[in-house]
N, C-alpha and C. Protein backbone atom coordinates (compact mmCIF):
# COMPACT_ATOMS: atom_id res chain seq x y z
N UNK A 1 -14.92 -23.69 -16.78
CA UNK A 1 -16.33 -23.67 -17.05
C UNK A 1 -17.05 -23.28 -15.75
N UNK A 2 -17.75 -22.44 -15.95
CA UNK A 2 -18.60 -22.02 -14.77
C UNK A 2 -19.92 -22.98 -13.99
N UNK A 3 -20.27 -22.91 -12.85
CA UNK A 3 -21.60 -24.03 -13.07
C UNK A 3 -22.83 -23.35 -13.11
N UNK A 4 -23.21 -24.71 -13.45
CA UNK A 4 -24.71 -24.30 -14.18
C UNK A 4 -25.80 -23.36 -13.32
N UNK A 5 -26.55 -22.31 -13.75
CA UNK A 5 -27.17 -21.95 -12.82
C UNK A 5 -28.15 -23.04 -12.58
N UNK A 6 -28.59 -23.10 -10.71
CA UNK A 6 -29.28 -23.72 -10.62
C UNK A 6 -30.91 -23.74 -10.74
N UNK A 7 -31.61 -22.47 -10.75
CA UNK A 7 -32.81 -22.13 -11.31
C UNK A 7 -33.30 -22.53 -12.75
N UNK A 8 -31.64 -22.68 -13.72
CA UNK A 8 -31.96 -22.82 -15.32
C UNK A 8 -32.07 -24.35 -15.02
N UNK A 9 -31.74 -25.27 -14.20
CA UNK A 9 -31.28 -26.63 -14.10
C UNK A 9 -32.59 -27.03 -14.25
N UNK A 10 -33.30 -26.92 -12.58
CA UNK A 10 -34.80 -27.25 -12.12
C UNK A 10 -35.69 -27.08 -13.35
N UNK A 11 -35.19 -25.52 -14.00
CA UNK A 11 -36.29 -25.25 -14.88
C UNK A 11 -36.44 -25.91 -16.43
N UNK A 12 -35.35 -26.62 -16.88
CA UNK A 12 -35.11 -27.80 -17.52
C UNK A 12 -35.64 -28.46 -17.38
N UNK A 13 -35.24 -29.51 -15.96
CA UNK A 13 -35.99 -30.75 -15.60
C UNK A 13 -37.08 -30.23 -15.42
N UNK A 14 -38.20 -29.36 -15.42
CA UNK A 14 -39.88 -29.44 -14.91
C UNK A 14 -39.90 -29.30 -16.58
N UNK A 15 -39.19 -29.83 -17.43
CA UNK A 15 -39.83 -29.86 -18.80
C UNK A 15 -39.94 -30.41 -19.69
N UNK A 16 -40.22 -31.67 -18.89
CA UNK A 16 -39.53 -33.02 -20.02
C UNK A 16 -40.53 -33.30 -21.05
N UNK A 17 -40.00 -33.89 -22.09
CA UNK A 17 -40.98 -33.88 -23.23
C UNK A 17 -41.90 -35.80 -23.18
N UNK A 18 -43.22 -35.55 -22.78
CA UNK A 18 -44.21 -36.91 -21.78
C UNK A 18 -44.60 -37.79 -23.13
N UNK A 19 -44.57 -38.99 -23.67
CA UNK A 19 -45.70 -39.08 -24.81
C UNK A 19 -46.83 -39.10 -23.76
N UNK A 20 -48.13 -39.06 -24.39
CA UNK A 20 -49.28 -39.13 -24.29
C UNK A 20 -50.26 -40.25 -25.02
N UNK A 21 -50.36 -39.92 -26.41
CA UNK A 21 -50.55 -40.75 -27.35
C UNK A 21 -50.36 -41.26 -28.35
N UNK A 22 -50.07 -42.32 -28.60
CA UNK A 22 -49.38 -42.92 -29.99
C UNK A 22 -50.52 -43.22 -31.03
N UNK A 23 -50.55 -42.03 -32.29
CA UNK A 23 -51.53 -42.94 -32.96
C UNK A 23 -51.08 -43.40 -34.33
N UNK A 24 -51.77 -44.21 -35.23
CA UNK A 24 -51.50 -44.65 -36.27
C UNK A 24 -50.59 -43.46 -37.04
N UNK A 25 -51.16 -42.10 -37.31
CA UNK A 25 -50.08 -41.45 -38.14
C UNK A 25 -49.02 -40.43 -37.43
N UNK A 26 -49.52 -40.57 -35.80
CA UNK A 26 -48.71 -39.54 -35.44
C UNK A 26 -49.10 -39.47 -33.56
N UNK A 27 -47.52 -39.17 -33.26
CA UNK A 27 -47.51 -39.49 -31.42
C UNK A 27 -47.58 -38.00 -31.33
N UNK A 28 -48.26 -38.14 -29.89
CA UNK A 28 -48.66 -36.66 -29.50
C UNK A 28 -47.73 -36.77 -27.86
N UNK A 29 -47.07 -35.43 -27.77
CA UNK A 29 -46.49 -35.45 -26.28
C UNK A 29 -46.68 -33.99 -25.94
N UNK A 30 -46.83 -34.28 -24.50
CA UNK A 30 -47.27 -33.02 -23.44
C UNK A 30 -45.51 -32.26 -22.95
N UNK A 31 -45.82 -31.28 -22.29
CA UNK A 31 -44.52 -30.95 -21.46
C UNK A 31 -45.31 -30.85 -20.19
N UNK A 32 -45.43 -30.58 -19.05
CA UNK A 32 -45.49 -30.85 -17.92
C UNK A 32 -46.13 -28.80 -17.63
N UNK A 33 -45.28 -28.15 -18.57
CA UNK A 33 -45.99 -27.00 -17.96
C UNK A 33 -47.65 -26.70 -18.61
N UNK A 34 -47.77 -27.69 -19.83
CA UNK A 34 -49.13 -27.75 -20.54
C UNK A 34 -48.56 -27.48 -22.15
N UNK A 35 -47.73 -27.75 -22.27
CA UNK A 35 -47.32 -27.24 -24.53
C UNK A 35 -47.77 -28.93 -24.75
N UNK A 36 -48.33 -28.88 -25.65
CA UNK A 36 -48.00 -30.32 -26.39
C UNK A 36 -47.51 -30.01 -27.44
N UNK A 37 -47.30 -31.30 -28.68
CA UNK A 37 -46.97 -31.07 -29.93
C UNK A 37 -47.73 -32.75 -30.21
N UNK A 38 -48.40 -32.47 -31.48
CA UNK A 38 -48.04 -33.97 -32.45
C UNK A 38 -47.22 -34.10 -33.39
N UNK A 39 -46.75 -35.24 -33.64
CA UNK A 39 -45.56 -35.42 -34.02
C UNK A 39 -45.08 -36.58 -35.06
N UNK A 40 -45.56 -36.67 -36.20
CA UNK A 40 -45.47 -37.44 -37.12
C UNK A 40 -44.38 -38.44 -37.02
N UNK A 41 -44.08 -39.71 -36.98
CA UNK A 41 -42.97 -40.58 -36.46
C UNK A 41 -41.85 -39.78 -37.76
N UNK A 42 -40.67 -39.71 -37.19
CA UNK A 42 -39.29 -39.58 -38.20
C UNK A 42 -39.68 -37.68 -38.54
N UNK A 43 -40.59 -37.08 -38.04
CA UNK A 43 -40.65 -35.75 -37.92
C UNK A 43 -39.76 -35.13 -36.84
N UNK A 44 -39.63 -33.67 -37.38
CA UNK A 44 -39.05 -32.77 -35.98
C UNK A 44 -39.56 -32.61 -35.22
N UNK A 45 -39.37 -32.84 -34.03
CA UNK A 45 -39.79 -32.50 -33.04
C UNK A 45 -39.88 -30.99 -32.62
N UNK A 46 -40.71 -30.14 -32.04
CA UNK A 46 -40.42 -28.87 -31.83
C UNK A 46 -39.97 -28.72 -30.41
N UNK A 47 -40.38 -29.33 -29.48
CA UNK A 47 -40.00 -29.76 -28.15
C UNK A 47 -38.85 -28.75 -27.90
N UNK A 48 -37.60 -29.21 -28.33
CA UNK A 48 -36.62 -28.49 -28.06
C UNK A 48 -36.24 -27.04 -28.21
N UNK A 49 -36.93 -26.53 -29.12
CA UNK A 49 -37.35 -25.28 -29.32
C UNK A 49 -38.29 -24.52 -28.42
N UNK A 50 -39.24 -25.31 -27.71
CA UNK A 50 -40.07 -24.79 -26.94
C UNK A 50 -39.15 -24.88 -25.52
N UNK A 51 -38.64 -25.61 -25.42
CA UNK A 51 -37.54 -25.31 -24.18
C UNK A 51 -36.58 -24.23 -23.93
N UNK A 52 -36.38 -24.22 -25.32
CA UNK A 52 -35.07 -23.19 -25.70
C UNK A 52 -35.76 -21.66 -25.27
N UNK A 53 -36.79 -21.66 -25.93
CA UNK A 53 -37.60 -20.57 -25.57
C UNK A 53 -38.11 -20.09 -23.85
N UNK A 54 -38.35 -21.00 -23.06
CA UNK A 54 -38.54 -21.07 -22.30
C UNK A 54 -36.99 -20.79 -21.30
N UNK A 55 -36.21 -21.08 -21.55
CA UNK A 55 -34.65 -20.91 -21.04
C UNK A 55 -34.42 -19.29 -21.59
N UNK A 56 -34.72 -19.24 -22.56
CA UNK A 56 -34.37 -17.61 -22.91
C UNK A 56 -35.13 -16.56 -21.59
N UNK A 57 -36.66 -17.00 -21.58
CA UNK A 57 -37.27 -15.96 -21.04
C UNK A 57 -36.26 -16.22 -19.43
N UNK A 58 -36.56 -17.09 -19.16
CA UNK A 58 -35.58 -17.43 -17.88
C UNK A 58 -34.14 -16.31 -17.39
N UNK A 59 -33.22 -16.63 -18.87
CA UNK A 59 -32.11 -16.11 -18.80
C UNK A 59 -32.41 -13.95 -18.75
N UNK A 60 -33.68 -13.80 -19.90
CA UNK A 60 -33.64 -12.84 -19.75
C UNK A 60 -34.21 -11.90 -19.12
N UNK A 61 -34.81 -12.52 -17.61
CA UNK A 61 -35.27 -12.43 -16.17
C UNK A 61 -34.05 -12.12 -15.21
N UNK A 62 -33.90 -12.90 -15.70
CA UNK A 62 -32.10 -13.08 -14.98
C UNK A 62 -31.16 -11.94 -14.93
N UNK A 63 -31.08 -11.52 -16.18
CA UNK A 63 -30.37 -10.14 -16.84
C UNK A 63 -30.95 -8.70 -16.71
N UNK A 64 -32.41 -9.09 -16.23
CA UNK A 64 -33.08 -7.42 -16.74
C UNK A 64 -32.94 -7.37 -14.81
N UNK A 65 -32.62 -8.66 -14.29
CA UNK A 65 -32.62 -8.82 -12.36
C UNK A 65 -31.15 -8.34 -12.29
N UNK A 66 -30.08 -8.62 -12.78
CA UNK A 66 -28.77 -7.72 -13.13
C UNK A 66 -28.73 -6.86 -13.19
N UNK A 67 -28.81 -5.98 -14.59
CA UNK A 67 -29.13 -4.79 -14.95
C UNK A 67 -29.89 -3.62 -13.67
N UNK A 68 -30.77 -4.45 -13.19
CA UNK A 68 -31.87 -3.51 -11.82
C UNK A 68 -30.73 -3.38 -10.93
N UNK A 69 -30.13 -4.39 -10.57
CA UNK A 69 -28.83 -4.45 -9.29
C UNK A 69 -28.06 -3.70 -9.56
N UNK A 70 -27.48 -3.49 -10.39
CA UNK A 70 -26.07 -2.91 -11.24
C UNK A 70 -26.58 -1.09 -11.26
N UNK A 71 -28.05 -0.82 -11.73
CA UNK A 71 -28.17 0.21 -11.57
C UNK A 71 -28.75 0.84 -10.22
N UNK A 72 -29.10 0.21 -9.58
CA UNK A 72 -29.35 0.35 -8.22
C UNK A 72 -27.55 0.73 -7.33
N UNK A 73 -26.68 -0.43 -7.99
CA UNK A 73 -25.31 -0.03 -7.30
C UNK A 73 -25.21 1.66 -7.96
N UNK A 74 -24.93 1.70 -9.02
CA UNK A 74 -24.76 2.94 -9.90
C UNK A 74 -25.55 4.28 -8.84
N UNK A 75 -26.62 4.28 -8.94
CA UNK A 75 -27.28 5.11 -7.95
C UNK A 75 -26.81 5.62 -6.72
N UNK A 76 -26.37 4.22 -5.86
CA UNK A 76 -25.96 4.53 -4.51
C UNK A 76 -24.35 5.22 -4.63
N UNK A 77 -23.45 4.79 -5.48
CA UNK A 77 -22.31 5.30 -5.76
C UNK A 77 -22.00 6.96 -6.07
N UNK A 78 -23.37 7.38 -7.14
CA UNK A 78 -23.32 8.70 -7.59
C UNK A 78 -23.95 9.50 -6.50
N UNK A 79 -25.19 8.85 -5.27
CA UNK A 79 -25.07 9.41 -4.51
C UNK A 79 -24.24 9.64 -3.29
N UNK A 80 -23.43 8.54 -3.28
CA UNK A 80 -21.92 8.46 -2.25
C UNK A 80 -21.17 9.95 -2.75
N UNK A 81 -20.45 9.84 -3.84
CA UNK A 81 -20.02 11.00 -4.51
C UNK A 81 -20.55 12.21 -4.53
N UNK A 82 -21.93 12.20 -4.27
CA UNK A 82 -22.54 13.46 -4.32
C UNK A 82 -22.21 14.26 -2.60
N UNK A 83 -22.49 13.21 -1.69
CA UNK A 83 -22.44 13.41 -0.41
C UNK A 83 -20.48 13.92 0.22
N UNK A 84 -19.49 13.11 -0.89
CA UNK A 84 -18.61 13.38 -0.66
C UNK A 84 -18.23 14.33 -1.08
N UNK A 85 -18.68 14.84 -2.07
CA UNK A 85 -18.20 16.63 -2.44
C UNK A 85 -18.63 17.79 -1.67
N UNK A 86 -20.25 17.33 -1.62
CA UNK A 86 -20.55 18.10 -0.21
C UNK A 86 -19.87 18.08 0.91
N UNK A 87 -19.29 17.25 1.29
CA UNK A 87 -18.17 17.15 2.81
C UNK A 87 -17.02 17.67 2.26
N UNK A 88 -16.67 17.94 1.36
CA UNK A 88 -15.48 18.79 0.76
C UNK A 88 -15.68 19.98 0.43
N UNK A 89 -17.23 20.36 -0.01
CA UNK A 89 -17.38 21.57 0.27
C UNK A 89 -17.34 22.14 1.18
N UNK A 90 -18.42 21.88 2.73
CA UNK A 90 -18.64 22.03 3.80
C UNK A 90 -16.74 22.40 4.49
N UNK A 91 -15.89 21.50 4.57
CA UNK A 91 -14.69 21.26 4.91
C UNK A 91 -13.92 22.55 4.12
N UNK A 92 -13.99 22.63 3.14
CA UNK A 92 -13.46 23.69 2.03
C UNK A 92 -14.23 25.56 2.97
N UNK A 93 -15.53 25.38 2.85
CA UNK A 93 -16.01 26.80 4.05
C UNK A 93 -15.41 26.69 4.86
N UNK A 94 -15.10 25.60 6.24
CA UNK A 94 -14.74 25.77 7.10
C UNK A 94 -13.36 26.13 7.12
N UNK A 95 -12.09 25.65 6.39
CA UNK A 95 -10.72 25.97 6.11
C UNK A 95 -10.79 27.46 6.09
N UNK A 96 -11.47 28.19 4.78
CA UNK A 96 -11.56 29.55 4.29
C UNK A 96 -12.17 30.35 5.63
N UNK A 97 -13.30 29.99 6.51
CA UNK A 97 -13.89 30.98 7.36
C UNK A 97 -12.95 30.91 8.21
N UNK A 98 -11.82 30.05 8.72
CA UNK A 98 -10.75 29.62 9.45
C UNK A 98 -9.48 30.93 9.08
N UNK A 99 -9.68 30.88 7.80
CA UNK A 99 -8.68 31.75 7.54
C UNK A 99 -8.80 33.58 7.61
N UNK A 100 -10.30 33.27 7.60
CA UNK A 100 -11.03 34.60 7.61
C UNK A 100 -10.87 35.20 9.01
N UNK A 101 -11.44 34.64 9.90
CA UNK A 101 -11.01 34.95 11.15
C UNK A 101 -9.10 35.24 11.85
N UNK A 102 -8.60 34.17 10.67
CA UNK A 102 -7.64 34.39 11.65
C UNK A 102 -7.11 35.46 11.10
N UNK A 103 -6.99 35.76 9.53
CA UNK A 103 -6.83 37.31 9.06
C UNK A 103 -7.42 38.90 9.80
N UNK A 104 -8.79 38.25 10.51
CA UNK A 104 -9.42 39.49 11.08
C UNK A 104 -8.79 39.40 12.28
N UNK A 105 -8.09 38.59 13.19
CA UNK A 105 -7.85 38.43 14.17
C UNK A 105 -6.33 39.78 14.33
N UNK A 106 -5.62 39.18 13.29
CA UNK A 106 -4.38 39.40 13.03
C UNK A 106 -4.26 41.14 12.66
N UNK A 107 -5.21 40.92 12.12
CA UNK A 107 -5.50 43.11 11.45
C UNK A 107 -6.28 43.40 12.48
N UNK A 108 -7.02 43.36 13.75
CA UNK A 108 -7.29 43.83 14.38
C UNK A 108 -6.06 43.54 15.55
N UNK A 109 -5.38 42.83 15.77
CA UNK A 109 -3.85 43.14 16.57
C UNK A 109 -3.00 44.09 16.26
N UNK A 110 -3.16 44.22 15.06
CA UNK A 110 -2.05 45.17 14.26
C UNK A 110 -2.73 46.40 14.88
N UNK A 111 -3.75 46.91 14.42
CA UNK A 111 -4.53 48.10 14.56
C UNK A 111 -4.86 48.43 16.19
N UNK A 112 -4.53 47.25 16.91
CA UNK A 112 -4.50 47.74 18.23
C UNK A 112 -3.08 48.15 18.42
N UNK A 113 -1.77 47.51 17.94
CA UNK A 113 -0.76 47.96 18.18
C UNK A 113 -0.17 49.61 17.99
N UNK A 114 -0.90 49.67 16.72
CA UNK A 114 -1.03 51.29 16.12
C UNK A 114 -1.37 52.02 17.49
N UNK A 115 -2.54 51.94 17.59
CA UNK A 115 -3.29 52.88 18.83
C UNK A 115 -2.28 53.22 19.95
């Protein structure tokens, strides 16, 4: 099991579900970031749902902060590759003009030998 992230942890605990007020047909509770709910005794609570929700946007902060990294790596990689073909090109002229010369070198020895 992996551990928990700790941003989702904190952001849990700042969300506890407060009563406020108890009345004859129905308790009312706050969360701490400002949601309330009232809440009929032996009713659902929505609480947990509003957390859940709140953990999603979290998680999917989290992921779209991934995704940016991941394509940011992607970027620097295709431009690594780009830079390395160019040095294989560059390297690739220099071999061939290498060979060029030494061919002209070689036919102009010859052609002096003629003379």
């Amino acid at each position: 099991m992996t551990a928990p992230d700790p941003g989702l942890t904190d952001l849990i605990a700042a969300h506890p579900r407060l009563p406020i007020h108890v009345f004859e047909d129905r308790h009312r509770y706050r969360c701490l970031c400002g949601w309330f709910e009232d809440v009929e005794p032996g009713e659902f609570t929505p609480h947990p749902a509003h957390v859940a929700f709140v953990v999603e946007q979290h998680t999917n902060g989290r992921i779209t902060e991934l995704e940016a990294r991941i394509a940011e790596a992607q970027s620097l990689c295709n431009a690594t590759g780009r830079y390395n073909a160019a040095r294989q090109k560059h390297w690739n002229i220099r071999v061939f003009a290498c060979d060029v010369l030494a061919a002209l070198k070689g036919r102009a020895a010859l052609e002096g030998e003629q003379q």
